[in-house]
C-alpha atoms as a PDB file:
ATOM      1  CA  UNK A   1      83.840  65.290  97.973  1.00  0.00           C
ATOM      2  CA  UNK A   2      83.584  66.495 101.427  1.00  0.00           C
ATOM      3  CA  UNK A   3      80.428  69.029 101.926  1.00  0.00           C
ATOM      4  CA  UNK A   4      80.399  71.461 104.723  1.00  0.00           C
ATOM      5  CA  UNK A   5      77.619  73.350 106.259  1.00  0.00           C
ATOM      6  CA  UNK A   6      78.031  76.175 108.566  1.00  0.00           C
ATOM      7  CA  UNK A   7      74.659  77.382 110.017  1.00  0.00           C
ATOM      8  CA  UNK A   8      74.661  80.662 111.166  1.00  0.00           C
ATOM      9  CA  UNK A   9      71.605  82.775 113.286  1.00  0.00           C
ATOM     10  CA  UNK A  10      71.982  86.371 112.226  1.00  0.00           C
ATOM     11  CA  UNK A  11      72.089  87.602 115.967  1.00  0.00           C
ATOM     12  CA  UNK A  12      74.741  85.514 116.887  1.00  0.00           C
ATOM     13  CA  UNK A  13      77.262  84.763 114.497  1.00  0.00           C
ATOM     14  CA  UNK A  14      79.162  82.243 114.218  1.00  0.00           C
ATOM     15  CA  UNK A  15      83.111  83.354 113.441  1.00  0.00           C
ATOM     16  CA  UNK A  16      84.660  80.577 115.015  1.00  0.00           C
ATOM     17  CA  UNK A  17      82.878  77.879 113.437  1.00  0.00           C
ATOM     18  CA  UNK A  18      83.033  79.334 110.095  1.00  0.00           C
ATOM     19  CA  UNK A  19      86.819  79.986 110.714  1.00  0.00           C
ATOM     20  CA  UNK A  20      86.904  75.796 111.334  1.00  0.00           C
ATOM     21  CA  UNK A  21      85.040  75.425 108.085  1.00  0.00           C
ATOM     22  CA  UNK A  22      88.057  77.283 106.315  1.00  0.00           C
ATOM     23  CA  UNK A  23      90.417  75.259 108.293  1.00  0.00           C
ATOM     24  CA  UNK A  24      89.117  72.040 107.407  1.00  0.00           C
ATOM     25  CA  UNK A  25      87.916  72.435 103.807  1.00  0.00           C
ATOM     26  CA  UNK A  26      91.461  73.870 103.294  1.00  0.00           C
ATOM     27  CA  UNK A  27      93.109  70.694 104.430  1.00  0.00           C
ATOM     28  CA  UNK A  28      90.475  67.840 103.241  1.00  0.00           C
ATOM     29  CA  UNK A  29      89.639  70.396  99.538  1.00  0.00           C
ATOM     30  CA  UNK A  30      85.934  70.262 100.535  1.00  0.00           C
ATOM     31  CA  UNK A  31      83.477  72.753  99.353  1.00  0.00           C
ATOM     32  CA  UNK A  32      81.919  74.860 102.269  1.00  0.00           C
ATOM     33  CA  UNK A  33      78.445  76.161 101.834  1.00  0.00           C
ATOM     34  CA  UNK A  34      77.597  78.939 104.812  1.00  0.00           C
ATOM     35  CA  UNK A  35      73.685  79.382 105.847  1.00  0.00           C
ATOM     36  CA  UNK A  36      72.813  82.640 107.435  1.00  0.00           C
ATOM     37  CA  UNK A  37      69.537  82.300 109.054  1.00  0.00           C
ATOM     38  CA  UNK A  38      67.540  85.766 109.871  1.00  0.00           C
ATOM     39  CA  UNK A  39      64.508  85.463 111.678  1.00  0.00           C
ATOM     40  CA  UNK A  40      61.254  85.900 109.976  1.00  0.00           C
ATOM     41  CA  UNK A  41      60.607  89.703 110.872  1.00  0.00           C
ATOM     42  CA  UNK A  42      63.796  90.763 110.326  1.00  0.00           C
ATOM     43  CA  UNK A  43      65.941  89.995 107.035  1.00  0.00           C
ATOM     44  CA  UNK A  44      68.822  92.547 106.768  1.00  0.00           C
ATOM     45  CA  UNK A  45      68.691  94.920 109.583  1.00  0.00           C
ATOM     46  CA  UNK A  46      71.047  92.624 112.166  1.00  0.00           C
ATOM     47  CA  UNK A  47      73.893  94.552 113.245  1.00  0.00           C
ATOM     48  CA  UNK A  48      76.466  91.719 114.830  1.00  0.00           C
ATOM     49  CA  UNK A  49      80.184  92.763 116.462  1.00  0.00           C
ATOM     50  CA  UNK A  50      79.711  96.499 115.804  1.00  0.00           C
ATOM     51  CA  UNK A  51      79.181  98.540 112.520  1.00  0.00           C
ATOM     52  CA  UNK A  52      79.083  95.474 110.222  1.00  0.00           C
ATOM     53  CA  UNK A  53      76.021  93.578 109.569  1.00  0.00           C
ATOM     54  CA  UNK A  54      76.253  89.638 109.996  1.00  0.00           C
ATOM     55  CA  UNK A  55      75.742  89.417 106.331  1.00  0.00           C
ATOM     56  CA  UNK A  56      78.542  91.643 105.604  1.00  0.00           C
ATOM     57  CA  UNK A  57      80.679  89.985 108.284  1.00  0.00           C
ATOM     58  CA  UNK A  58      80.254  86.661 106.324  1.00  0.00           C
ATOM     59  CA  UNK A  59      81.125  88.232 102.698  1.00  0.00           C
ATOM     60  CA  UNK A  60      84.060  88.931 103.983  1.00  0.00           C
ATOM     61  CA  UNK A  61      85.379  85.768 105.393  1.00  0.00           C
ATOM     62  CA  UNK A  62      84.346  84.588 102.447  1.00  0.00           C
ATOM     63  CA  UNK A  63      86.506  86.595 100.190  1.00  0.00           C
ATOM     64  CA  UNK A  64      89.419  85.548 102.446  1.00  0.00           C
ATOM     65  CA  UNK A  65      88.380  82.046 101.853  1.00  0.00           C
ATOM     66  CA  UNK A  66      88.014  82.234  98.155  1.00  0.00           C
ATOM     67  CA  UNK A  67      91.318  83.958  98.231  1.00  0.00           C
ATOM     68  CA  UNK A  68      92.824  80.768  99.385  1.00  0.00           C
ATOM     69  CA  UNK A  69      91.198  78.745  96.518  1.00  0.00           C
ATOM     70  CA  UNK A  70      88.911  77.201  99.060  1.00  0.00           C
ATOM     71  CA  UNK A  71      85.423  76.449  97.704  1.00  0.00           C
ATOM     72  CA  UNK A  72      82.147  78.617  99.095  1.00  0.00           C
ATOM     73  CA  UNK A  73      78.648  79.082  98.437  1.00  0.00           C
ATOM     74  CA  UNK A  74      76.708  81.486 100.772  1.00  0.00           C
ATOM     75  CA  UNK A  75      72.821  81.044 101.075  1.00  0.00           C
ATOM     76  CA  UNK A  76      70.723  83.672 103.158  1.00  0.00           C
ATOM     77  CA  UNK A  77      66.921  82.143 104.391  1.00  0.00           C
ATOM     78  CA  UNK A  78      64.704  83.586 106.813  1.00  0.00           C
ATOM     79  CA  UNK A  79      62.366  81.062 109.380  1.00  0.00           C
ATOM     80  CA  UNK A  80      63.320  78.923 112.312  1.00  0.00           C
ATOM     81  CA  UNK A  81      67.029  78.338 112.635  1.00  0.00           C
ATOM     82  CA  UNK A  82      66.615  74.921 113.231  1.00  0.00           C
ATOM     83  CA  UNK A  83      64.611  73.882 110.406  1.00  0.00           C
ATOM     84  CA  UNK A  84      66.289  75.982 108.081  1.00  0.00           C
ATOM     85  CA  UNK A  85      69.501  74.344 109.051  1.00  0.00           C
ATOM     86  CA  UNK A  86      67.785  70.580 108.868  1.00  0.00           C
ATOM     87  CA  UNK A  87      66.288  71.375 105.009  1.00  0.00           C
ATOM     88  CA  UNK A  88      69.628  72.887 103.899  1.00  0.00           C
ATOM     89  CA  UNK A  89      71.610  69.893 104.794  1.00  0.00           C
ATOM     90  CA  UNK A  90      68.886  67.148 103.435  1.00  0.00           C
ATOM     91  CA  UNK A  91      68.267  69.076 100.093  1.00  0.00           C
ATOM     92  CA  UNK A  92      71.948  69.545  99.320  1.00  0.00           C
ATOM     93  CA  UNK A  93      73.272  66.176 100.925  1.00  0.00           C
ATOM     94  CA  UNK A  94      75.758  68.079 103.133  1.00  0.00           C
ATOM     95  CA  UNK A  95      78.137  65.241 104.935  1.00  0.00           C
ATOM     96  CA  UNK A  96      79.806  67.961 107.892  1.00  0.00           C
ATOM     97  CA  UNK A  97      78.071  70.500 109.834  1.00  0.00           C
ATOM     98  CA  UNK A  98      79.659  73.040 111.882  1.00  0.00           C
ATOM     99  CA  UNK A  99      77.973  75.072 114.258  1.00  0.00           C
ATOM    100  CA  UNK A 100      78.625  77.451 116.949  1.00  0.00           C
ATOM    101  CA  UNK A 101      77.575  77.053 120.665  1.00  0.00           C
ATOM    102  CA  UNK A 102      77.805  80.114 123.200  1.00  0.00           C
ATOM    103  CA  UNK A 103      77.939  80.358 126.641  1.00  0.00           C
ATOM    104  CA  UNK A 104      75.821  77.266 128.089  1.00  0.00           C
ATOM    105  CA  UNK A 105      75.398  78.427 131.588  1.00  0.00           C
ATOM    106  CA  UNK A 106      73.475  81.646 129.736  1.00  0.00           C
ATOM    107  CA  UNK A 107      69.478  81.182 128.727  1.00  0.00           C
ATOM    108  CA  UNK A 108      70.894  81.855 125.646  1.00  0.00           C
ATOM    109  CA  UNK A 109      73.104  79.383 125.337  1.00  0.00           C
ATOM    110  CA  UNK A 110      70.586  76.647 127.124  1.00  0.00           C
ATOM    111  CA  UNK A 111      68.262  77.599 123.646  1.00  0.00           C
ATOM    112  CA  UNK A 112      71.296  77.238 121.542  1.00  0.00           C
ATOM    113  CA  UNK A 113      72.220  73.755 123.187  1.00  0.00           C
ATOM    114  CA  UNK A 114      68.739  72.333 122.653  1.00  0.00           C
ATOM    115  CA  UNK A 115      68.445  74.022 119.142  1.00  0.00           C
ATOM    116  CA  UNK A 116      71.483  71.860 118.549  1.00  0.00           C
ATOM    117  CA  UNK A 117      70.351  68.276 119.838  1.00  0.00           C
ATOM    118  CA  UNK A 118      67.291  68.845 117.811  1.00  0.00           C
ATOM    119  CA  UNK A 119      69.369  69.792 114.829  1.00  0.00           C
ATOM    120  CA  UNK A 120      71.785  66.398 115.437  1.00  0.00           C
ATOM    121  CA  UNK A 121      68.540  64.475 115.665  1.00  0.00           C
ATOM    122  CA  UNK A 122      67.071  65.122 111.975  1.00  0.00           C
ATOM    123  CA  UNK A 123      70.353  64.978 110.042  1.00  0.00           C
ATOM    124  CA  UNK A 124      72.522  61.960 108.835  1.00  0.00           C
ATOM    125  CA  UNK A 125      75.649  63.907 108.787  1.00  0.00           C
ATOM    126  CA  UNK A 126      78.565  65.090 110.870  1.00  0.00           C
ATOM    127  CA  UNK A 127      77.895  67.528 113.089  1.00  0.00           C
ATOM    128  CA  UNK A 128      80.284  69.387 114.774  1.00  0.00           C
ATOM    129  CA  UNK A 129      79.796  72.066 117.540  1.00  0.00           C
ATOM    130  CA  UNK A 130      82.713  74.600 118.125  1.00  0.00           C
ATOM    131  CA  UNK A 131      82.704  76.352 121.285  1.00  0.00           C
ATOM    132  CA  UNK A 132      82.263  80.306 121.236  1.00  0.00           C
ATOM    133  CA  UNK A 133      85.622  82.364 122.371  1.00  0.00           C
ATOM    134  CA  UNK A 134      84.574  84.703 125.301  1.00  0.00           C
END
């Protein structure tokens, strides 16, 4: 069975990618697990798109995706995105990951893009990296 990881830093999000998870798992029956990653000094205070908290943001996509029979697991760590994301998917032998990049001409999205090679350098798995809508 097909295992998908979606890795997603609390300040960011990651709606598109986890929307792709859906997608896919709904067409190939795979079960998705979703990793929100705070960092250390801050666990549950993130406010993402608004009122909602990232956390809450994901329980709901996942409701919608459980409402479709698909398959989820959500996990919520706290440490370096990256290595959080690299233990998750060699401890639980995760064969896709999805991830989310933002804008690369931004600094921010220069530290995503290298958070990601890193990432695709550690794993033996899939990785897929789904562009951020602007």
């Amino acid at each position: 069975m097909e295992k998908i990881l979606v890795g997603i830093e609390a300040q960011r999000g990651a709606w598109e990618a986890l929307g792709r998870a859906f997608s896919l798992a709904e067409r190939l029956s795979a079960h998705v697990s979703v990793l929100l990653v705070y960092p250390e000094d801050l666990v549950d205070g993130v406010v993402v798109g608004g009122e909602e908290s990232a956390k809450e943001r994901v329980k709901l996509m996942l409701e919608d995706a459980e409402s479709k029979g698909i398959s989820v697991e959500f996990y919520v760590s706290s440490g370096s995105y990256e290595e959080e994301v690299i233990s998750f998917v060699n401890e639980h032998g995760i064969t896709h990951l999805i991830v989310e990049q933002t804008d690369e001409g931004s600094k921010e999205g220069l530290k995503c893009s290298k958070a990601h090679q890193n990432i695709r350098h550690r794993v033996q798995c899939r990785m897929e990296i789904v562009q951020k809508r602007t």
